[in-house]
C-alpha atoms as a PDB file:
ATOM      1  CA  UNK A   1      -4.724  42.345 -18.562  1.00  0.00           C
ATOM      2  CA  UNK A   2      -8.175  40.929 -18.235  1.00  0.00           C
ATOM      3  CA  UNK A   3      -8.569  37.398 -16.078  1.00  0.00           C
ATOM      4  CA  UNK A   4     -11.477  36.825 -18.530  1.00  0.00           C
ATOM      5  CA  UNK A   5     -10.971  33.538 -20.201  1.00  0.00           C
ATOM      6  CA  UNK A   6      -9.264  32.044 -17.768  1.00  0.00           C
ATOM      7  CA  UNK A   7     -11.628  30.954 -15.592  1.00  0.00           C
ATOM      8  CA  UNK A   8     -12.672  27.457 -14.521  1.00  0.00           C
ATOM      9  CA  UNK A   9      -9.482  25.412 -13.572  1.00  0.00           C
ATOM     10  CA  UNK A  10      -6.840  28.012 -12.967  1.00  0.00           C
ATOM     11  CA  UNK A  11      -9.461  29.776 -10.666  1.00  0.00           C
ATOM     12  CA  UNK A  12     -10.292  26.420  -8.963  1.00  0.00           C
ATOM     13  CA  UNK A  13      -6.861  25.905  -8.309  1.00  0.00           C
ATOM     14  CA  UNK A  14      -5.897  29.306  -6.877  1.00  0.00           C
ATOM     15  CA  UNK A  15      -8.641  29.576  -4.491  1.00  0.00           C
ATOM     16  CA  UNK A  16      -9.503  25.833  -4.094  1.00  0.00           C
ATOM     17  CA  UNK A  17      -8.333  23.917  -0.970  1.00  0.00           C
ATOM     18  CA  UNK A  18      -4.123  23.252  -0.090  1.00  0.00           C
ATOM     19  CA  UNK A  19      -2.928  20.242  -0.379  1.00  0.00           C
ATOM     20  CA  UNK A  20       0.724  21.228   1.602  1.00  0.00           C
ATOM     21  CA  UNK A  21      -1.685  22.295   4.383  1.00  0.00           C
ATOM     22  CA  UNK A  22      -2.713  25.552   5.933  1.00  0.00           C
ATOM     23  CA  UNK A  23       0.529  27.516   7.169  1.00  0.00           C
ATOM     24  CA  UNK A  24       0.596  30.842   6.608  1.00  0.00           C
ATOM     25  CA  UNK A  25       3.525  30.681   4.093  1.00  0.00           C
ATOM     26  CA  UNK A  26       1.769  28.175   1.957  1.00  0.00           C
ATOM     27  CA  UNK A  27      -1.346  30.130   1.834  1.00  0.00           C
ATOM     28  CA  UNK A  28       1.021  33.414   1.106  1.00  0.00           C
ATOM     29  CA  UNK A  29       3.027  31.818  -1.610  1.00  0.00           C
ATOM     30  CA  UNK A  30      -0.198  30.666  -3.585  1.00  0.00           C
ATOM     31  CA  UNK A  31      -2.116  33.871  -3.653  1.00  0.00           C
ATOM     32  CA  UNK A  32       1.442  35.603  -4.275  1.00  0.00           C
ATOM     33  CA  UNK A  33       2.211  33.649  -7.604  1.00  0.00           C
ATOM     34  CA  UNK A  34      -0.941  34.056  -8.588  1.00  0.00           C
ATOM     35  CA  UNK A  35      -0.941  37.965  -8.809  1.00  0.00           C
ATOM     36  CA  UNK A  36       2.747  37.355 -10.219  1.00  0.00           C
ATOM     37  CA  UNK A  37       1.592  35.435 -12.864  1.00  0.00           C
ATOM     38  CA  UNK A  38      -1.364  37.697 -13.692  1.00  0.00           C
ATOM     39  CA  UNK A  39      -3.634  34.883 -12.949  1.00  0.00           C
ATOM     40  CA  UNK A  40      -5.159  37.503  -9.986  1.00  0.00           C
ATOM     41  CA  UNK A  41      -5.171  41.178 -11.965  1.00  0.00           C
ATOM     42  CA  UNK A  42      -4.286  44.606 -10.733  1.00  0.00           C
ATOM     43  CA  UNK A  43      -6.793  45.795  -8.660  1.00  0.00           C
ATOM     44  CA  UNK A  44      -9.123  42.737  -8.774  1.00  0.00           C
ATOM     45  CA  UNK A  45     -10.767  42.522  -5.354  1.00  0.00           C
ATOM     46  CA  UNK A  46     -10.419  39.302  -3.221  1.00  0.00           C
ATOM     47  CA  UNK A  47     -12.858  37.072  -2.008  1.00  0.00           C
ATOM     48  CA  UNK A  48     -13.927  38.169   1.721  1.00  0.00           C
ATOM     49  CA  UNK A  49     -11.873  36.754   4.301  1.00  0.00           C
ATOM     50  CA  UNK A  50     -14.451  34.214   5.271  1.00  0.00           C
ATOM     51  CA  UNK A  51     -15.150  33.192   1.562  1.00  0.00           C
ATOM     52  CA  UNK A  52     -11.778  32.952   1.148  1.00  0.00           C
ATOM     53  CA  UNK A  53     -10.556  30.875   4.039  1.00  0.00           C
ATOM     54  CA  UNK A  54     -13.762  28.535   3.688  1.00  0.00           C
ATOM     55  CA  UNK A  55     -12.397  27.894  -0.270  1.00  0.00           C
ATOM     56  CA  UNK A  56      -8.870  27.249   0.886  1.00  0.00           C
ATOM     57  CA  UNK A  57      -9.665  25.433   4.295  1.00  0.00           C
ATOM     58  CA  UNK A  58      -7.966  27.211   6.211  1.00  0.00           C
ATOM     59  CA  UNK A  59      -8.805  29.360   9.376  1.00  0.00           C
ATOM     60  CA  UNK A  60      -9.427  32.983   8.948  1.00  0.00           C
ATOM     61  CA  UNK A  61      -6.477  33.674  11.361  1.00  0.00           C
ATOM     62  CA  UNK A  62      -4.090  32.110   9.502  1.00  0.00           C
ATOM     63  CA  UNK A  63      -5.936  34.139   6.467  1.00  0.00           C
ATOM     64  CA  UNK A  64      -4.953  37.202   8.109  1.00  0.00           C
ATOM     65  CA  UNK A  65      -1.971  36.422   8.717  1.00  0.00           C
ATOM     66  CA  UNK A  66      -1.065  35.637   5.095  1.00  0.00           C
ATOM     67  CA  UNK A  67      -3.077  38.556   3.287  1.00  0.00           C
ATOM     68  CA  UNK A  68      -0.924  40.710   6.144  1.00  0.00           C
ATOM     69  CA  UNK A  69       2.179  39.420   4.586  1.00  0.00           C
ATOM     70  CA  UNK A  70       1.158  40.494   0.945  1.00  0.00           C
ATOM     71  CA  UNK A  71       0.600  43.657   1.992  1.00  0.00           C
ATOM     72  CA  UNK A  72       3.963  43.841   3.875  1.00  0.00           C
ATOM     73  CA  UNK A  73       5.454  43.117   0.625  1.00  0.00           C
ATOM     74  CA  UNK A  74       3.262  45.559  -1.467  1.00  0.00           C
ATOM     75  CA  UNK A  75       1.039  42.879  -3.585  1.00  0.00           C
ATOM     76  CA  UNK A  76      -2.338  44.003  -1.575  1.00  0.00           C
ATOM     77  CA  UNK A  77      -4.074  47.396  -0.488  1.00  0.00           C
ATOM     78  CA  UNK A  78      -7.201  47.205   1.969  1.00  0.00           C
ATOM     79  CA  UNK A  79      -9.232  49.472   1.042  1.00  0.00           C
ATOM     80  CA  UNK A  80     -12.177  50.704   4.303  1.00  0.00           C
ATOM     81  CA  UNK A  81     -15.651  51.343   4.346  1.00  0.00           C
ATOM     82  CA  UNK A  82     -18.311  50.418   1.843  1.00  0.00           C
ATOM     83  CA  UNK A  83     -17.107  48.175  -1.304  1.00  0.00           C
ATOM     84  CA  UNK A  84     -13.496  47.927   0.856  1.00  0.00           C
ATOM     85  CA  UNK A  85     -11.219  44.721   1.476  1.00  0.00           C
ATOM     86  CA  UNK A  86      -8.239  43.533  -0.333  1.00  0.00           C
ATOM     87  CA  UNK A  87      -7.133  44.665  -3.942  1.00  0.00           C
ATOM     88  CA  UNK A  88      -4.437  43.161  -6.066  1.00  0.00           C
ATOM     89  CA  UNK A  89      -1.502  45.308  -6.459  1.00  0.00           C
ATOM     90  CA  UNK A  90       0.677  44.202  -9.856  1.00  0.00           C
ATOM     91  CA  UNK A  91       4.019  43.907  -8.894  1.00  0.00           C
ATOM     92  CA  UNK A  92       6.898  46.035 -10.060  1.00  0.00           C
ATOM     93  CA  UNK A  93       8.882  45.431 -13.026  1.00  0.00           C
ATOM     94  CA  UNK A  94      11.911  42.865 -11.653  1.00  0.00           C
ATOM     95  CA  UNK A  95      15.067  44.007 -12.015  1.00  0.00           C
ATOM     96  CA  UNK A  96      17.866  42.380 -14.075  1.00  0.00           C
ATOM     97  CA  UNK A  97      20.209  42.420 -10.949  1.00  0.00           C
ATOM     98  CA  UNK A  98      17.411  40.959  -8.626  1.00  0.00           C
ATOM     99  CA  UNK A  99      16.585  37.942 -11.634  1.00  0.00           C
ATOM    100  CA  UNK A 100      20.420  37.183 -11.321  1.00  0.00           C
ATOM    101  CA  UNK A 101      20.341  36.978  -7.918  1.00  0.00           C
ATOM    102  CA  UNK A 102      17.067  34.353  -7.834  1.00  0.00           C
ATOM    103  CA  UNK A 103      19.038  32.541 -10.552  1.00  0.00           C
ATOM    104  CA  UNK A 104      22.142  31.932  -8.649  1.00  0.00           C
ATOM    105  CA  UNK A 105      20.476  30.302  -6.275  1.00  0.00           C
ATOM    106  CA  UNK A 106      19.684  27.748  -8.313  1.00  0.00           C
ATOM    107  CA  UNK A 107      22.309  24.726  -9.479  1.00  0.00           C
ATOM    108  CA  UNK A 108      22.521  23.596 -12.622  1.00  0.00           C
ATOM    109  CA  UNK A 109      21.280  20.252 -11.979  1.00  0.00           C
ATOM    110  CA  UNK A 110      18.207  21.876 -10.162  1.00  0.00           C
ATOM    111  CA  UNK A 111      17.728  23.927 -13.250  1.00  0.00           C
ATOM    112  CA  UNK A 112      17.428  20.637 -15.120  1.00  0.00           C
ATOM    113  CA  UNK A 113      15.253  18.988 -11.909  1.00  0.00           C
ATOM    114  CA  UNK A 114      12.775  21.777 -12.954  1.00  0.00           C
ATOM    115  CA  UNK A 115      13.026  21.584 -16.518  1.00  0.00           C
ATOM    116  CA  UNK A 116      12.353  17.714 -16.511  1.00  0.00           C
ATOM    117  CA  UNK A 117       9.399  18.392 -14.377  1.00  0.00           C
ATOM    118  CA  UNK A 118       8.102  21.163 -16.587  1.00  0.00           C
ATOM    119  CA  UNK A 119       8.997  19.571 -19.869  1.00  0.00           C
ATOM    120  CA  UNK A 120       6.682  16.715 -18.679  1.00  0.00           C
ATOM    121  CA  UNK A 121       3.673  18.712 -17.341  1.00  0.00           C
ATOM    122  CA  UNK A 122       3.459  21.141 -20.339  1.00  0.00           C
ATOM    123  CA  UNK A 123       3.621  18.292 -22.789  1.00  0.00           C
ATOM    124  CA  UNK A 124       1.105  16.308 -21.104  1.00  0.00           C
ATOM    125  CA  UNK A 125      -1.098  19.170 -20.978  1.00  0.00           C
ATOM    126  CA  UNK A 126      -0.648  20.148 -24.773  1.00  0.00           C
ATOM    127  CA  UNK A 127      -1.525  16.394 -25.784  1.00  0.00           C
ATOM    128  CA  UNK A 128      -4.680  16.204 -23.519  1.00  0.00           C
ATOM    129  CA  UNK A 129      -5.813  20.132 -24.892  1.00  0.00           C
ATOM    130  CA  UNK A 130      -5.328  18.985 -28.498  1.00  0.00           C
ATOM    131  CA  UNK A 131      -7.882  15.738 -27.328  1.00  0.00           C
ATOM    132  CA  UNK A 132      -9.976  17.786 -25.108  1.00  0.00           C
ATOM    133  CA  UNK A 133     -10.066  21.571 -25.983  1.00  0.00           C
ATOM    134  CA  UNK A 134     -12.931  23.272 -28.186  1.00  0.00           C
ATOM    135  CA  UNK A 135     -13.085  26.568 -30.112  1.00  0.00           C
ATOM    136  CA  UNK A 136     -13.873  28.699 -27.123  1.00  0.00           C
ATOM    137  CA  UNK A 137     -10.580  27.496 -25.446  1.00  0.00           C
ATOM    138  CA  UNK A 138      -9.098  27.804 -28.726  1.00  0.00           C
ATOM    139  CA  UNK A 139      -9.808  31.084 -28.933  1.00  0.00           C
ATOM    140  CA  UNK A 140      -8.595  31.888 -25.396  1.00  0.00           C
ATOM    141  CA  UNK A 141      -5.785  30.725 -26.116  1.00  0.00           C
ATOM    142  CA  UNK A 142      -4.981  32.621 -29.361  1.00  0.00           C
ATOM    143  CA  UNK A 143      -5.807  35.800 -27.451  1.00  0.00           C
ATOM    144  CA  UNK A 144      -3.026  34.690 -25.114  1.00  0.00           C
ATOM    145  CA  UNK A 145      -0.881  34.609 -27.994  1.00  0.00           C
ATOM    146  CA  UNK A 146      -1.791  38.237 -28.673  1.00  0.00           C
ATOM    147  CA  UNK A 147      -1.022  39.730 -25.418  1.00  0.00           C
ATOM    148  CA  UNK A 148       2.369  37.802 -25.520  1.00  0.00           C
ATOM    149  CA  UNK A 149       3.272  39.151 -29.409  1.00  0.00           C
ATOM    150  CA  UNK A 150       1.928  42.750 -27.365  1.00  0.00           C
ATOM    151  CA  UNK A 151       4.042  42.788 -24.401  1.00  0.00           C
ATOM    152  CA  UNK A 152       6.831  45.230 -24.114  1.00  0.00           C
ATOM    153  CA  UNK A 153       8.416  44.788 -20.965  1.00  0.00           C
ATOM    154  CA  UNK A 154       9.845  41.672 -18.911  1.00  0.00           C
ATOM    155  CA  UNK A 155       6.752  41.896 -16.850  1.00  0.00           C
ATOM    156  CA  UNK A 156       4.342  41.798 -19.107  1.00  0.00           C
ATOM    157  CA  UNK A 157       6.039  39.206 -21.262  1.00  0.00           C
ATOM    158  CA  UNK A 158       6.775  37.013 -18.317  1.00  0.00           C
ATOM    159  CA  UNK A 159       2.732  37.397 -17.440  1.00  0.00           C
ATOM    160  CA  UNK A 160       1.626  36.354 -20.919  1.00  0.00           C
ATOM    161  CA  UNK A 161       4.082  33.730 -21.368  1.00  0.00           C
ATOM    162  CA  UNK A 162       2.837  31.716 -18.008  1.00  0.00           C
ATOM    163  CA  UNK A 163      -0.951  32.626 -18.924  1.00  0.00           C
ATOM    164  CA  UNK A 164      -0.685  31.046 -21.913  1.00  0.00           C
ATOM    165  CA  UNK A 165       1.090  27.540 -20.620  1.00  0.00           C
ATOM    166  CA  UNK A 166      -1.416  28.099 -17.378  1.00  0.00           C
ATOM    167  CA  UNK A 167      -3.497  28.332 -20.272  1.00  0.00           C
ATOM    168  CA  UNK A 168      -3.176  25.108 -21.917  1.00  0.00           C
ATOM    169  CA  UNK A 169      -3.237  22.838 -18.546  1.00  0.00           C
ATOM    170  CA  UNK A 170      -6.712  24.654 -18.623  1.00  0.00           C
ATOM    171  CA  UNK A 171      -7.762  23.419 -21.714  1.00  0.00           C
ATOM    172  CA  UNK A 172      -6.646  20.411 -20.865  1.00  0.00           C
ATOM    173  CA  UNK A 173      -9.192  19.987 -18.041  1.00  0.00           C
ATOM    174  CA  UNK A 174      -6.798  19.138 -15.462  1.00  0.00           C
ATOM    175  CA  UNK A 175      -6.446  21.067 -12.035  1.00  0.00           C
ATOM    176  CA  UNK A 176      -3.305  18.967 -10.689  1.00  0.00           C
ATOM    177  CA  UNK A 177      -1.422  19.773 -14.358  1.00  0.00           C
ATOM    178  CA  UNK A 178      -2.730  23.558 -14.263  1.00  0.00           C
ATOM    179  CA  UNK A 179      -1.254  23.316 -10.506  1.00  0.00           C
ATOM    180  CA  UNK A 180       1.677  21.887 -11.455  1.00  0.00           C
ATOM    181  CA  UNK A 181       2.087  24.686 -14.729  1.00  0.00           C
ATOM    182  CA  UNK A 182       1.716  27.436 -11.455  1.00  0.00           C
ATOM    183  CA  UNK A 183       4.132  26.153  -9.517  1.00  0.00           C
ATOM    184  CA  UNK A 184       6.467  25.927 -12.384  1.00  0.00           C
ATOM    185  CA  UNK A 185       5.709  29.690 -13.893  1.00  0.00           C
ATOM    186  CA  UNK A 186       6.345  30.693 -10.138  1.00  0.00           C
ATOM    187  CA  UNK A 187       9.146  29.261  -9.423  1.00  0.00           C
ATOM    188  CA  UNK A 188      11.306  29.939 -13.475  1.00  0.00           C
ATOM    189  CA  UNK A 189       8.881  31.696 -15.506  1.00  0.00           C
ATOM    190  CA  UNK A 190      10.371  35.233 -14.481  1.00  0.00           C
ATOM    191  CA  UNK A 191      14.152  33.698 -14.870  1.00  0.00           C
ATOM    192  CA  UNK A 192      13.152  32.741 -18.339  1.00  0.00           C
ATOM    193  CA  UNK A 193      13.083  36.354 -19.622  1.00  0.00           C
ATOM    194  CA  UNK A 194      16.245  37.231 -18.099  1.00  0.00           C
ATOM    195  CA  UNK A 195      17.823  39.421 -20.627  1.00  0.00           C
ATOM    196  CA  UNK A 196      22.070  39.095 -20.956  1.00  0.00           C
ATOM    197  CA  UNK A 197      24.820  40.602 -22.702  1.00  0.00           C
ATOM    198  CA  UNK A 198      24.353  38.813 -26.429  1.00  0.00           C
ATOM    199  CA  UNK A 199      21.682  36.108 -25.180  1.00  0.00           C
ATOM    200  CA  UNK A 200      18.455  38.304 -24.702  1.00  0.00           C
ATOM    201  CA  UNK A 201      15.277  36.496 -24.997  1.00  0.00           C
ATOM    202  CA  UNK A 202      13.764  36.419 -28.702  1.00  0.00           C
ATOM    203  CA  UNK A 203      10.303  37.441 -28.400  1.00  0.00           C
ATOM    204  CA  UNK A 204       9.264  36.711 -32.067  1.00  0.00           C
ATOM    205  CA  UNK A 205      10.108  33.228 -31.659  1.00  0.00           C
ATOM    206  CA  UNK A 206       8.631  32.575 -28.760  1.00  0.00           C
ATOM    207  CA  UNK A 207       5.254  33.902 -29.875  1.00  0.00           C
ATOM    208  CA  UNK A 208       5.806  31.487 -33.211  1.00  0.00           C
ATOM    209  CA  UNK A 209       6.484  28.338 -31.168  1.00  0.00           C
ATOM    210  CA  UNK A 210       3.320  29.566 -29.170  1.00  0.00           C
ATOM    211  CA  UNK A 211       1.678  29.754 -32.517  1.00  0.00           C
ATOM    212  CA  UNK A 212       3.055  26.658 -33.175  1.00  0.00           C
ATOM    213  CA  UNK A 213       1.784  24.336 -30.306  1.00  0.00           C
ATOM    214  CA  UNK A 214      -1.751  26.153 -30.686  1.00  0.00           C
ATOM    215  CA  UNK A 215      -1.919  25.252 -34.381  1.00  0.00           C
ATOM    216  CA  UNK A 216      -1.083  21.608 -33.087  1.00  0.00           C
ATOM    217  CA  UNK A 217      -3.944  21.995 -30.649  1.00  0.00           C
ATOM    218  CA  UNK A 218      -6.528  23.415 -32.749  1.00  0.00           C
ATOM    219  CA  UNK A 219      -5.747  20.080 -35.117  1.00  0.00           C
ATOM    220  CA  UNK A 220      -5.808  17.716 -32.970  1.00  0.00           C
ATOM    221  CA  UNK A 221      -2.411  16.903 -33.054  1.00  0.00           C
ATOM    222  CA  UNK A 222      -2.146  15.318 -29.744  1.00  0.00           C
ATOM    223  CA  UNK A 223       1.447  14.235 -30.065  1.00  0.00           C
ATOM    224  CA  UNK A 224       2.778  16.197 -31.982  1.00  0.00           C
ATOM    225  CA  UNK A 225       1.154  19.287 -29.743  1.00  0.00           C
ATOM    226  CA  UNK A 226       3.368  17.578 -26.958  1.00  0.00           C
ATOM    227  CA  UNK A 227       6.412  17.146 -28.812  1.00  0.00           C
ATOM    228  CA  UNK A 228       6.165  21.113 -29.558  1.00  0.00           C
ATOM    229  CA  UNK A 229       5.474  21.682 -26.398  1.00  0.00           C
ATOM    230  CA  UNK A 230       8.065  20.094 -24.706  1.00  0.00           C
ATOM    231  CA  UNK A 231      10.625  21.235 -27.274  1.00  0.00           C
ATOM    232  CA  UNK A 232       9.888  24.982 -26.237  1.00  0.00           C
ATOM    233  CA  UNK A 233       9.823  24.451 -22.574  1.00  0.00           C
ATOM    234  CA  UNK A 234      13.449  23.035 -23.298  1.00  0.00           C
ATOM    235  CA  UNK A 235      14.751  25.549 -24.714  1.00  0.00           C
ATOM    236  CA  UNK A 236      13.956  27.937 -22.641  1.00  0.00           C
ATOM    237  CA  UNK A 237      15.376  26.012 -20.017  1.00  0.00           C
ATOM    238  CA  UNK A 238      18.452  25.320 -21.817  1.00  0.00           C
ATOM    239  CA  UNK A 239      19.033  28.688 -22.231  1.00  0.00           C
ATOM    240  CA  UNK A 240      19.008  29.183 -18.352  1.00  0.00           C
ATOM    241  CA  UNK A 241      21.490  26.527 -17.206  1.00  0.00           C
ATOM    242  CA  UNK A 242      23.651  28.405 -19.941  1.00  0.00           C
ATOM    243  CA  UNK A 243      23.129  31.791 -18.008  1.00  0.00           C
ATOM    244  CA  UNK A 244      23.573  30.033 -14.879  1.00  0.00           C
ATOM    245  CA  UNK A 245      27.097  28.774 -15.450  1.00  0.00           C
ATOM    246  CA  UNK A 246      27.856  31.998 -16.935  1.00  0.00           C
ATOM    247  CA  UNK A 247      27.350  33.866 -13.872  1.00  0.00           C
ATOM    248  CA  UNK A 248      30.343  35.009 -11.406  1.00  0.00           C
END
């Protein structure tokens, strides 16, 4: 799946400079949601070390240091000689058992911590997109909803579903809200398509409340592009405090 379309803030944002400072966990962690998310494609190239650690402000040894630890956990190849340096590998379809796992370490009441957080970020940024967005993010964004009604497995849907919400914090011409929409696809945006005995995750409706807030959008529907928003986010997370308590 292309990166085309979404450039401008989510690309600012992934390669612009760390505000939680320059460790080499921090700098890991961004670049690794980013390919998780699909913000960074399979097999998209890098920047070159130096590029990169200038953008981030950070020293090229602690650069190193992170890109070595994507590689150790299979999201980067380096490629030698002319045209080489580091390529995006797309990460491996999660597992069911693994997504339990990542969601039993969350509480409840975290759950909810998160949801409040995201429920407020994704409306904000739907309200400001409906004021701010034009046709040409418009029509990103209804591509977005394409590749989401397109997806066939949990990867792919999970990608889609954070590019679009990425997506509208875009349109909304906001780096903090788009970083705050990256943190929040990376830390329950894979959880959210957790499937479960009798409580799988409906794809149709999900691409008709997407549908939904980008109809809002295109309007001009400020509010009630938020209210849509922050309805769907709730849901979703809703649905995960119910798995949650469900689990063993």
């Amino acid at each position: 799946m292309s990166t085309k379309g979404l450039t401008g803030a989510p690309r600012q944002v992934i390669f612009g400079p760390l505000r939680e400072g320059g460790r080499v966990d921090v700098v890991a962690r961004r670049i690794s949601q980013a390919i998780g998310l699909g913000l960074i494609t399979d097999g998209e190239q890098l920047p070159s070390e130096s590029a990169l650690a200038d953008s981030l402000k950070v020293s090229t040894v602690t650069l190193r240091e992170a890109l070595s630890s994507l590689r150790e956990q299979g999201l980067l190849e380096t490629r030698r000689g002319r045209g080489g340096g580091s390529f995006v590998r797309t990460p491996t379809e999660p597992s069911a058992a693994r997504m339990r796992s990542l969601l039993g370490e969350l509480c409840p009441h975290e759950l909810r911590e998160i949801g409040d957080h995201h429920v407020a970020v994704s409306g904000a940024a739907a309200k400001l997109a409906a004021e701010r967005a034009g046709a040409e993010q418009h029509a990103v964004l209804g591509k977005l909803i394409g590749h989401l009604a397109a997806a066939r497995t949990i990867g792919e849907r999970r990608r889609a579903d954070a590019r679009f919400h990425v997506g509208i914090a875009a349109a909304a011409r906001s780096n903090r809200l788009t970083r705050d929409e990256i943190t929040l696809q990376g830390e329950v945006g894979e959880l959210l398509w957790l499937p479960s005995a009798g409580d799988c995750p409906n794809l149709g409706a999900a691409v008709e409340q997407h549908s939904d807030i980008l109809v809002a959008i295109e309007s001009g529907a400020g509010h009630l592009a938020r209210s849509r928003a922050e309805a769907h986010v709730d849901l979703g997370i809703t649905r995960l405090i119910g798995l949650r308590r469900r689990l063993p």
